[in-house]
N, C-alpha and C. Protein backbone atom coordinates (compact mmCIF):
# COMPACT_ATOMS: atom_id res chain seq x y z
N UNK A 1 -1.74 -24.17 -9.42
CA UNK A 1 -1.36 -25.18 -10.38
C UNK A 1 -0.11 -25.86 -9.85
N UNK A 2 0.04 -26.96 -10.22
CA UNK A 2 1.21 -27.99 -9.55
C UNK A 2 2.25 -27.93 -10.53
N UNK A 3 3.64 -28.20 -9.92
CA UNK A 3 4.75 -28.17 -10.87
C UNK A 3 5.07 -29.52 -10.46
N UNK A 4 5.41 -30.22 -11.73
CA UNK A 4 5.73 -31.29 -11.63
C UNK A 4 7.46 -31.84 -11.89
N UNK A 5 8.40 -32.72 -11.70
CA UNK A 5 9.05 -32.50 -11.97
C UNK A 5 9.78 -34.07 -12.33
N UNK A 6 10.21 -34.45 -13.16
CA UNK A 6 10.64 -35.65 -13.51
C UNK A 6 12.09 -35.74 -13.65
N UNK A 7 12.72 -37.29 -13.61
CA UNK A 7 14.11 -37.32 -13.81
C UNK A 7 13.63 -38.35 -15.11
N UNK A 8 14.74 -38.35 -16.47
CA UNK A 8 14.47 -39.40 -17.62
C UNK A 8 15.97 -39.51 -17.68
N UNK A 9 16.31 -40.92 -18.52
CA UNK A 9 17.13 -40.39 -19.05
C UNK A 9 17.50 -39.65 -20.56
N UNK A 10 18.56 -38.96 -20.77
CA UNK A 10 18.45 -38.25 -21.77
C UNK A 10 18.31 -38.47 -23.14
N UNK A 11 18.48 -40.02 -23.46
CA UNK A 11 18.36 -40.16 -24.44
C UNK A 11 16.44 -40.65 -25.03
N UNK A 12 16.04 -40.74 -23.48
CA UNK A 12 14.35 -40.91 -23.76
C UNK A 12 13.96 -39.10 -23.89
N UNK A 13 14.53 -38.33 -23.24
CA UNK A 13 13.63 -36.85 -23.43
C UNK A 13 14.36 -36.79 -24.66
N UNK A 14 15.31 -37.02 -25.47
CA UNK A 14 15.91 -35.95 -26.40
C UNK A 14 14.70 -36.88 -27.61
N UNK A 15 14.37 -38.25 -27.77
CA UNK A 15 13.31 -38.84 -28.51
C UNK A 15 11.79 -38.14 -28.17
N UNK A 16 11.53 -37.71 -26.61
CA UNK A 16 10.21 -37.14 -26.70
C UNK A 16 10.09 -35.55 -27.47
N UNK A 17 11.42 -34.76 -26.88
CA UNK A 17 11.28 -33.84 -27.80
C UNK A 17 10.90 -33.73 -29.25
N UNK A 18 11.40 -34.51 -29.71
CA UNK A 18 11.69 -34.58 -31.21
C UNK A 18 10.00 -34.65 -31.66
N UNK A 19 9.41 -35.86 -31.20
CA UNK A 19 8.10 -35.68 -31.03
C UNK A 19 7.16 -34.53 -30.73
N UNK A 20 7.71 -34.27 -29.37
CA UNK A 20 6.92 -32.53 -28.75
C UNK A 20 7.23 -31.75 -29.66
N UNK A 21 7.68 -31.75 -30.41
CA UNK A 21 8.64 -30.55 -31.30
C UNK A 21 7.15 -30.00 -31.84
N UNK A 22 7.05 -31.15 -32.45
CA UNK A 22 5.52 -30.88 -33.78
C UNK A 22 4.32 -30.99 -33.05
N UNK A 23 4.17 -31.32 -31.76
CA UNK A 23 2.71 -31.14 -31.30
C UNK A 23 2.92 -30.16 -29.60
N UNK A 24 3.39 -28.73 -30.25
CA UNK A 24 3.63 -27.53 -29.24
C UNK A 24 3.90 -27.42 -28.49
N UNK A 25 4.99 -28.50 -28.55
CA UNK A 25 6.21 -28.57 -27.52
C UNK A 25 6.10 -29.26 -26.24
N UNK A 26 7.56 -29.06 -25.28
CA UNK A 26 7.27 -30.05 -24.33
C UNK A 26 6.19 -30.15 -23.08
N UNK A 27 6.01 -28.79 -22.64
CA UNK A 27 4.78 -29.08 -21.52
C UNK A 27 3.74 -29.13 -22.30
N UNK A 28 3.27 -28.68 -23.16
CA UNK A 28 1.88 -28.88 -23.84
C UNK A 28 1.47 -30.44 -24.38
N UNK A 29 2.81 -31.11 -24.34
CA UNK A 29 2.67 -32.22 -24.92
C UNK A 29 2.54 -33.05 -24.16
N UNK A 30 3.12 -33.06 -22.70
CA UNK A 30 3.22 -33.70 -21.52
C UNK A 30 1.16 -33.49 -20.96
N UNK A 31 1.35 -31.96 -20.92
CA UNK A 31 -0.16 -32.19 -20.44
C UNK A 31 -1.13 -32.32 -21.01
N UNK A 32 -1.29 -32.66 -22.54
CA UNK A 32 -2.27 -33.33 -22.90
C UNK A 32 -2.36 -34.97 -23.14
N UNK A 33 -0.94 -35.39 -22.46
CA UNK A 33 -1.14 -37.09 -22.71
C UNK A 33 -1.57 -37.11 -20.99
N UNK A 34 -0.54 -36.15 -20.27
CA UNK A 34 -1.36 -36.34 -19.17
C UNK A 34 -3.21 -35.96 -18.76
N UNK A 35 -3.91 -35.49 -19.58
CA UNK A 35 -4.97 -35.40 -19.68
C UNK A 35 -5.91 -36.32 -20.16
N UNK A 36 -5.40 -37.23 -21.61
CA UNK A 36 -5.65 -38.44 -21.88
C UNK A 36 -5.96 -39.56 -21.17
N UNK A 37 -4.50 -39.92 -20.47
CA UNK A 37 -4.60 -41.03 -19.36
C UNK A 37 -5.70 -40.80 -17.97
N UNK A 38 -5.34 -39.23 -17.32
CA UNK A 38 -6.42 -39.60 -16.60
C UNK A 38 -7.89 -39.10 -16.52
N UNK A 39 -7.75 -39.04 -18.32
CA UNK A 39 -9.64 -39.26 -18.20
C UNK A 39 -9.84 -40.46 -18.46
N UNK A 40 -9.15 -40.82 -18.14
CA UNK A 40 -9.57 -42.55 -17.96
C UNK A 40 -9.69 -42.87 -16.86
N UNK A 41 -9.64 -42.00 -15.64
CA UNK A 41 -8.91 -43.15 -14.49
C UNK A 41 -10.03 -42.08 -13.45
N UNK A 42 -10.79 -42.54 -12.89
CA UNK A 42 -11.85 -41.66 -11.65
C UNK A 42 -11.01 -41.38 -10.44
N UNK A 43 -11.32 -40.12 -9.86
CA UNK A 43 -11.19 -40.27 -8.44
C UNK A 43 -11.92 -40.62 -7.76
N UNK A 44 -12.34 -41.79 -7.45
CA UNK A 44 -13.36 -42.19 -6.11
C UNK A 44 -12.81 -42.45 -4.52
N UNK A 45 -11.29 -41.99 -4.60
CA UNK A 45 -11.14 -41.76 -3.21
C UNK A 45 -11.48 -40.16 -2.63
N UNK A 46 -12.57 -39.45 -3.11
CA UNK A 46 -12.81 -38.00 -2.72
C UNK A 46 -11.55 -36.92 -3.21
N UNK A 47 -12.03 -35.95 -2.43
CA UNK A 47 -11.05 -34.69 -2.79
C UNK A 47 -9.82 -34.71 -2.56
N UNK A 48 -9.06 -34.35 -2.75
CA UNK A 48 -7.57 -33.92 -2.56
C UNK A 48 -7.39 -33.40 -1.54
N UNK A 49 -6.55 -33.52 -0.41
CA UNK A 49 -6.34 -32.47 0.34
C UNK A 49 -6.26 -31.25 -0.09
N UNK A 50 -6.65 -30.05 0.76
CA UNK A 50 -5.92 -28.89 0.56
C UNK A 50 -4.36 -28.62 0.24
N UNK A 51 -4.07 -28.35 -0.52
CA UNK A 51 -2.64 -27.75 -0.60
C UNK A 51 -2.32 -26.45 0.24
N UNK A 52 -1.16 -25.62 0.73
CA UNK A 52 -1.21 -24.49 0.86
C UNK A 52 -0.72 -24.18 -0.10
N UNK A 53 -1.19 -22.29 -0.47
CA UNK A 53 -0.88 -21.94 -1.86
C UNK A 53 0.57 -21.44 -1.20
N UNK A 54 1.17 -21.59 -2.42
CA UNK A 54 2.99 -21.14 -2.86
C UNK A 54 2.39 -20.21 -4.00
N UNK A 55 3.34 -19.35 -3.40
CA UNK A 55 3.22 -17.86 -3.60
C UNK A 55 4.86 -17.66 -4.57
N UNK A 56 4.98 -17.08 -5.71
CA UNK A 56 6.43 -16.66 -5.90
C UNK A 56 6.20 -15.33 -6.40
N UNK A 57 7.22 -14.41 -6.49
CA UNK A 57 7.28 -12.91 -6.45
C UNK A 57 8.86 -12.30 -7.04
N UNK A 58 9.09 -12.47 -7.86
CA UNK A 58 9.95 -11.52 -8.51
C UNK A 58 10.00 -10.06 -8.21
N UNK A 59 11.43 -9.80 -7.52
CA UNK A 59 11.59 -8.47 -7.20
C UNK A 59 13.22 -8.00 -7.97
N UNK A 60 12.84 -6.47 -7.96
CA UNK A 60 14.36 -6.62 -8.19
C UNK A 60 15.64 -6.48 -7.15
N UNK A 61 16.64 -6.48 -7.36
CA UNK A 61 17.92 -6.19 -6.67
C UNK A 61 17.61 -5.94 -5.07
N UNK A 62 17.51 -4.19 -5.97
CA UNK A 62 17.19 -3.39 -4.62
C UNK A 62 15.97 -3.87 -3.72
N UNK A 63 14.78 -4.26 -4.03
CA UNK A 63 13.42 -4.76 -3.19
C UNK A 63 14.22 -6.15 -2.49
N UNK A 64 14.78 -6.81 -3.41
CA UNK A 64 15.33 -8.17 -2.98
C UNK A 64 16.05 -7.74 -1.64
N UNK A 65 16.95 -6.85 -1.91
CA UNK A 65 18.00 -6.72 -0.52
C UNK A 65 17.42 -5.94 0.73
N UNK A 66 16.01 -5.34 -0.02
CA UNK A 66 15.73 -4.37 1.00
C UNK A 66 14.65 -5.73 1.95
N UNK A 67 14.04 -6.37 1.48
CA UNK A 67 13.41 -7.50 2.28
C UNK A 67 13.87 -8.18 2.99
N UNK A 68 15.49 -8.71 2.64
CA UNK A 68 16.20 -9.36 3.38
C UNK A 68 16.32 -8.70 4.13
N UNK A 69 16.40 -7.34 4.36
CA UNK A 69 17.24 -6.54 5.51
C UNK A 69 16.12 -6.46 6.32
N UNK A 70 14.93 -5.94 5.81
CA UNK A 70 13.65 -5.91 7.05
C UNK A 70 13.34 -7.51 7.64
N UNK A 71 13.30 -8.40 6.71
CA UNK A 71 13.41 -9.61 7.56
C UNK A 71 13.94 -10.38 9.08
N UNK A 72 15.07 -9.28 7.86
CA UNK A 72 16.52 -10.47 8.86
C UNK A 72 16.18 -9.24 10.48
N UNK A 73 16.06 -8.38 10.23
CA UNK A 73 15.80 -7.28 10.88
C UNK A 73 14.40 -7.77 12.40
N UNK A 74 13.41 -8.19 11.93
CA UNK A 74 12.77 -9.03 12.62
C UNK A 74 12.63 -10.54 13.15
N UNK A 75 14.00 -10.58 12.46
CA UNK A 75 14.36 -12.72 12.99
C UNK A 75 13.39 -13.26 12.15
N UNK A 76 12.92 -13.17 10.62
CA UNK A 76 12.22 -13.60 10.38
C UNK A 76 12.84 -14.32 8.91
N UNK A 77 12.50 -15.36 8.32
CA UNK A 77 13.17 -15.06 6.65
C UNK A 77 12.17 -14.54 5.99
N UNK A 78 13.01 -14.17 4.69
CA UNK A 78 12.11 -13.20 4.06
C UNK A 78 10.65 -14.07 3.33
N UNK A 79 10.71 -15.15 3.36
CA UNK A 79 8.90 -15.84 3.02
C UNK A 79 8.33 -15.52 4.13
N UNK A 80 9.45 -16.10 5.38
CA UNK A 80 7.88 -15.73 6.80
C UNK A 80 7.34 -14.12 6.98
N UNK A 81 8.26 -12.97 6.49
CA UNK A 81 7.64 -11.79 6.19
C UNK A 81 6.68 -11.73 5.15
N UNK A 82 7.10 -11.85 4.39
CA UNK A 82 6.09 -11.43 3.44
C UNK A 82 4.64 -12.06 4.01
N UNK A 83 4.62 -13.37 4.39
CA UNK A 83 3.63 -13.92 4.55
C UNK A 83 2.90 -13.35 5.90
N UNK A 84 4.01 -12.86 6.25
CA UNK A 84 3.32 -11.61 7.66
C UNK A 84 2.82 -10.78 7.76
N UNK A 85 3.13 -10.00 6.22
CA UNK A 85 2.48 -9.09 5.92
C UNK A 85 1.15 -9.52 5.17
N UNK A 86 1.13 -10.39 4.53
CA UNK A 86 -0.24 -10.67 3.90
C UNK A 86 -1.27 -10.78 4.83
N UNK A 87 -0.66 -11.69 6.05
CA UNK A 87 -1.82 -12.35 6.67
C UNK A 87 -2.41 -10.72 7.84
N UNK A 88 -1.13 -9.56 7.80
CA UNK A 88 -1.90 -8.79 8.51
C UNK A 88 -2.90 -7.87 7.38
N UNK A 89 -2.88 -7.94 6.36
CA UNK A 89 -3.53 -7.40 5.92
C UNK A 89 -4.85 -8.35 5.36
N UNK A 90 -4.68 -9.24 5.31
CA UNK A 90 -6.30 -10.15 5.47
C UNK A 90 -6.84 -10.08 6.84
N UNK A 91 -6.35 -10.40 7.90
CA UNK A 91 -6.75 -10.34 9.29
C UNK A 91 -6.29 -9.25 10.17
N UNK A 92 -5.53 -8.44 9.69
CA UNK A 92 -5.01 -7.45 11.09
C UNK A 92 -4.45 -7.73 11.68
N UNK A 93 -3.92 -9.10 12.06
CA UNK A 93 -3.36 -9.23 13.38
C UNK A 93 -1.67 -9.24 13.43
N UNK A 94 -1.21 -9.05 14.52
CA UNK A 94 0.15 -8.35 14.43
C UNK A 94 1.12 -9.80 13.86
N UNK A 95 2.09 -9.71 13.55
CA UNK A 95 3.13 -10.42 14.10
C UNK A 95 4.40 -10.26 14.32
N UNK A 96 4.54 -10.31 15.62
CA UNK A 96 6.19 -9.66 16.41
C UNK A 96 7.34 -11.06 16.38
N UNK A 97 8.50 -10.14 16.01
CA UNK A 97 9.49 -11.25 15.99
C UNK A 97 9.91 -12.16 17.36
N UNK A 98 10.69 -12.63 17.51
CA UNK A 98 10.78 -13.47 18.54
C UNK A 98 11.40 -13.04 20.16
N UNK A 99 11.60 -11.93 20.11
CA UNK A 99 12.15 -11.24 21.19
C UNK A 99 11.16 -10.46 21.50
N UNK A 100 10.25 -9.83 20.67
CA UNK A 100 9.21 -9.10 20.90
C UNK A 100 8.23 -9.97 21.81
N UNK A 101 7.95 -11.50 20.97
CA UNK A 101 7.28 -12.02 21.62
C UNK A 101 7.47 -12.42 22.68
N UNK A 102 8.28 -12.48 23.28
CA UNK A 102 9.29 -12.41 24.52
C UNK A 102 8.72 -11.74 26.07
N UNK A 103 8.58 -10.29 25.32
CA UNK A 103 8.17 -9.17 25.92
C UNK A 103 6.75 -9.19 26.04
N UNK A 104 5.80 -9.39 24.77
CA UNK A 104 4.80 -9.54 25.66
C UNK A 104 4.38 -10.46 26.49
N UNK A 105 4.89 -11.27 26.30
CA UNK A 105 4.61 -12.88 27.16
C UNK A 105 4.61 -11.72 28.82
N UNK A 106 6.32 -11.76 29.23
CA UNK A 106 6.34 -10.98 30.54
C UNK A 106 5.37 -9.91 30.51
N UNK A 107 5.12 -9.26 29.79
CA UNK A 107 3.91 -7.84 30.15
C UNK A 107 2.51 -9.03 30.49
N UNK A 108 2.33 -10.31 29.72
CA UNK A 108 0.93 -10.91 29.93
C UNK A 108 1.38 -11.48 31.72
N UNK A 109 2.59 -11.78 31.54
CA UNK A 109 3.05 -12.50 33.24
C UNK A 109 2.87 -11.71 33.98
N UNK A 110 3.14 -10.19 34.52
CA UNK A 110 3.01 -9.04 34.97
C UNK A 110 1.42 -8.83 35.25
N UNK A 111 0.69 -8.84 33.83
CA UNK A 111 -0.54 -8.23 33.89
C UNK A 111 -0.88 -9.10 35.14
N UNK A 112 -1.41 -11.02 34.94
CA UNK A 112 -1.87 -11.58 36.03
C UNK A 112 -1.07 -11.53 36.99
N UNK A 113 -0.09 -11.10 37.55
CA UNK A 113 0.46 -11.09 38.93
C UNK A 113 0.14 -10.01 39.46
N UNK A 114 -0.15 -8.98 38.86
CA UNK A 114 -0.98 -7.68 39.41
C UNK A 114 -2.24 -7.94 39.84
N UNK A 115 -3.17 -8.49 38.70
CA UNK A 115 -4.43 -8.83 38.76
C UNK A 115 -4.42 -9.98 40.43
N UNK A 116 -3.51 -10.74 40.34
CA UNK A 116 -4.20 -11.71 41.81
C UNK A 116 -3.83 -10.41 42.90
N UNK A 117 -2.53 -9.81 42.77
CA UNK A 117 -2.91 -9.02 43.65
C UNK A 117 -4.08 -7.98 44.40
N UNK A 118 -4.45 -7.91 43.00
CA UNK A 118 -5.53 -6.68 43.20
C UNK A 118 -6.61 -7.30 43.85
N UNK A 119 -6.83 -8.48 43.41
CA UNK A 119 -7.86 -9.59 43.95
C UNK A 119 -8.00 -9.57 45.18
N UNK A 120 -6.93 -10.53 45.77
CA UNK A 120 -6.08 -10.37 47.14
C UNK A 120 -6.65 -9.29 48.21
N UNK A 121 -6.21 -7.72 47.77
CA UNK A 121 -6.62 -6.86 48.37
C UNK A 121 -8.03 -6.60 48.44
N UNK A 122 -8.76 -6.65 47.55
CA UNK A 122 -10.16 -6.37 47.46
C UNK A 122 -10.86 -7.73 48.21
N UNK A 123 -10.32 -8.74 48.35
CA UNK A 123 -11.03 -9.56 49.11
C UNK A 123 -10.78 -9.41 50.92
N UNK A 124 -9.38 -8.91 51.16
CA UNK A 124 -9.15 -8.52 52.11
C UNK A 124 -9.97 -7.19 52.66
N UNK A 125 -10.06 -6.34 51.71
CA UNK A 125 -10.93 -4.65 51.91
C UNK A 125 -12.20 -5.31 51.96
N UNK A 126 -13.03 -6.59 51.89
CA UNK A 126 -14.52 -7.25 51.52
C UNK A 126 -14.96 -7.61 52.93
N UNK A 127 -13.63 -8.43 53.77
CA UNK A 127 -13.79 -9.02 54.64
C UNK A 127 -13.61 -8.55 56.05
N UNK A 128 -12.19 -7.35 56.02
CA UNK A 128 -12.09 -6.70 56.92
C UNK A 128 -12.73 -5.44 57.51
N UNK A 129 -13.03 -5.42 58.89
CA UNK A 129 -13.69 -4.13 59.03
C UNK A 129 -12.33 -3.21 59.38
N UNK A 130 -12.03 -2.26 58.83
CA UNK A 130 -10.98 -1.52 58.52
C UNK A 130 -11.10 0.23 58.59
N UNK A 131 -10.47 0.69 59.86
CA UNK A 131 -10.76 2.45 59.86
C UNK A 131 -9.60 3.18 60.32
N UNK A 132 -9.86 4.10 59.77
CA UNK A 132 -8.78 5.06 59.71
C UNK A 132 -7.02 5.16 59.20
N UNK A 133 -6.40 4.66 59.60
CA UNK A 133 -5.07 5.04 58.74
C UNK A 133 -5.11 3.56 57.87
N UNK A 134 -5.73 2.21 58.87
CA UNK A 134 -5.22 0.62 58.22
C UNK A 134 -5.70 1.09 56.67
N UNK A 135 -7.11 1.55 56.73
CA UNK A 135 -7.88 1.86 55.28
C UNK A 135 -7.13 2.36 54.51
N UNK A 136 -6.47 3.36 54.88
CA UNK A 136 -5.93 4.62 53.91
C UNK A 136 -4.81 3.96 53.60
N UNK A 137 -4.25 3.30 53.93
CA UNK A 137 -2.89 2.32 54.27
C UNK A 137 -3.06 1.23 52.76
N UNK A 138 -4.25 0.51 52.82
CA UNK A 138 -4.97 -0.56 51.99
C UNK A 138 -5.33 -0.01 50.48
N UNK A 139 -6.11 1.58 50.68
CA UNK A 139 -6.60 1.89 49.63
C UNK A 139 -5.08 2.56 48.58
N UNK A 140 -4.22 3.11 49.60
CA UNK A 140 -2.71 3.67 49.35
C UNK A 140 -2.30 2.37 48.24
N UNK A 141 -2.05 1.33 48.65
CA UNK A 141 -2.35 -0.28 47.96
C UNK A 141 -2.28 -0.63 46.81
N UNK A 142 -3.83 -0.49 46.88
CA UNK A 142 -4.46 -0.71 45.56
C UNK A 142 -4.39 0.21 44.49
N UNK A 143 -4.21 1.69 45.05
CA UNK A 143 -4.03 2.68 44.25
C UNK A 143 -2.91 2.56 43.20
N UNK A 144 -1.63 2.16 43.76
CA UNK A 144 0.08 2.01 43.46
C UNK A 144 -0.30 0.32 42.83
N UNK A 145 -1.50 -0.09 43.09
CA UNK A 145 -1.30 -1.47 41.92
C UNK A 145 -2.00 -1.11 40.39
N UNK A 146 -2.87 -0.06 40.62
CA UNK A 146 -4.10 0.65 39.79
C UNK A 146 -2.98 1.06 38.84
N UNK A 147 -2.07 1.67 39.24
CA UNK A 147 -1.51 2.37 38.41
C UNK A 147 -0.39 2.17 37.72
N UNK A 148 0.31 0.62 38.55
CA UNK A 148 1.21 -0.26 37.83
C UNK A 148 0.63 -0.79 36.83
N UNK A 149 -0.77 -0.99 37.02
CA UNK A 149 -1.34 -2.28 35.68
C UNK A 149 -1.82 -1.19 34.80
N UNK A 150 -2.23 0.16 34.94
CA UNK A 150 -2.48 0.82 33.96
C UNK A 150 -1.33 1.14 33.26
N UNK A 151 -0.09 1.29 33.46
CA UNK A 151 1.33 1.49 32.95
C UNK A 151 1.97 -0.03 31.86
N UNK A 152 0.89 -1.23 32.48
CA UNK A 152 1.61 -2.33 31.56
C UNK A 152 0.58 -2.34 30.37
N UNK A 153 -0.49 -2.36 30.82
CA UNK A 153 -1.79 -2.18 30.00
C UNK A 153 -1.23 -0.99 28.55
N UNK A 154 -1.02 -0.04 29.45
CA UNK A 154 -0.58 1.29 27.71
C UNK A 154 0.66 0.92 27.42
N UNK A 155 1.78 -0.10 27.96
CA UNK A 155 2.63 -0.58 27.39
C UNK A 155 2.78 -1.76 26.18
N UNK A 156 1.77 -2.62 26.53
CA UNK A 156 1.02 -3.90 25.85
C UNK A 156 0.53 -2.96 24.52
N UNK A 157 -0.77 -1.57 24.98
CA UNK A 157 -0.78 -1.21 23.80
C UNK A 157 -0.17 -0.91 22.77
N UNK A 158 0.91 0.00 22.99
CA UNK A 158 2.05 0.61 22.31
C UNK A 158 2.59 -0.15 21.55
N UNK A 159 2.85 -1.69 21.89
CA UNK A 159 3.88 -2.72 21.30
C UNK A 159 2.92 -3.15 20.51
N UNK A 160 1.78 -3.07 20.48
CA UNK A 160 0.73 -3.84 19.70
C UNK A 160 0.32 -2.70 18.33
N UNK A 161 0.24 -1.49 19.02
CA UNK A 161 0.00 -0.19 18.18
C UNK A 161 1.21 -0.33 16.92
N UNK A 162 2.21 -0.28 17.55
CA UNK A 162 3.67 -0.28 17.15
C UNK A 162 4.24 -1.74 16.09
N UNK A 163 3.49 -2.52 16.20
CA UNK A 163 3.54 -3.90 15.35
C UNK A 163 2.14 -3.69 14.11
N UNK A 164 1.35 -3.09 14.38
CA UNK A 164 0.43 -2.95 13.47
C UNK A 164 0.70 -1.27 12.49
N UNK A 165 1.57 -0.89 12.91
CA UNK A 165 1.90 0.33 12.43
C UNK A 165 2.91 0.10 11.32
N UNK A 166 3.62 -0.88 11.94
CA UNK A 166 5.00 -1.45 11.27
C UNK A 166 4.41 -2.28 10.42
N UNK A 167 3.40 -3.06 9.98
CA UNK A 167 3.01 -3.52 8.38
C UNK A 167 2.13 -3.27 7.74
N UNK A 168 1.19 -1.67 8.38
CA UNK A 168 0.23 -0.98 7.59
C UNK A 168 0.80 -0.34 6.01
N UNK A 169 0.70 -0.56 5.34
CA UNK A 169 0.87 -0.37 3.57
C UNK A 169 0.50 0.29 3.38
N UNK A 170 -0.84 1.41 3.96
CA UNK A 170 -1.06 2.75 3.45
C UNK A 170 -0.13 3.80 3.60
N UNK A 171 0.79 4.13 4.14
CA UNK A 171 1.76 4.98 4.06
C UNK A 171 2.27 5.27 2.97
């Protein structure tokens, strides 16, 4: 529902009151003249845009200060949390504050600079005929890249584990 909000001056609202008084007051009175007028009037320019919904939430004191603190806590204000938390619990999906996101960016930069490497080598091990120590030398290689990208890979998880852990509500 829309909030509407008008400026008058006071000596026209203190006359509408007086009026609203006896026909149930001032918004009831407002929205049934506003109901009047525009059943008179069609929309034939189509639908309305979408609005996004506005959300409000009364908390007390303590919830109040404790949100600010997890907020402020993630670089976030406390609407873009809350709304962080909603949207992981409609969709799951994480959302990390801005330093976090930081980090995975470099773990995603890391991942592909490993990956061409690994490429690299395996096209080199495709093409070359290769025996005895050069091989062991090559496969030595790939092994120490195998095991760098498996180290960013369970790192990526963790931060991802660790962001979805941090706004699961069943606890």
């Amino acid at each position: 529902m829309a909030n509407l909000s008008v400026r008058v001056p006071d000596e026209l609202l203190a006359r509408f009151d007086v009026w609203a008084g006896g026909h149930g007051g001032r918004a009831p009175s407002l929205r049934r003249l506003m109901d009047q007028v525009a059943g008179e009037v069609s929309l034939s320019v189509g639908p309305l845009p979408a609005r996004p919904l506005k959300l409000t939430v009364r908390l007390c004191r303590d919830d109040g200060a404790g949100l600010e603190r997890e907020a402020a806590s993630m670089g976030l204000t406390s609407n873009a949390w809350a709304a962080a938390l909603i949207r992981h619990r409609l969709h799951g999906k994480p959302r990390f504050p801005r330093t976090q996101e930081v980090a995975v960016i470099a773990i995603q930069g890391e991942l592909r600079r490993i990956g061409v490497n690994v490429n690299q080598i395996a096209r080199a091990l495709n093409t070359a005929v290769m025996e005895g120590k050069v091989l062991d030398l090559e496969l030595a290689a790939l092994e120490a890249l195998r095991c760098e990208l498996r180290a960013h890979i369970v790192a990526l998880r963790e931060a991802f584990a660790g962001n979805l852990a941090y706004w699961d509500t069943a606890a």
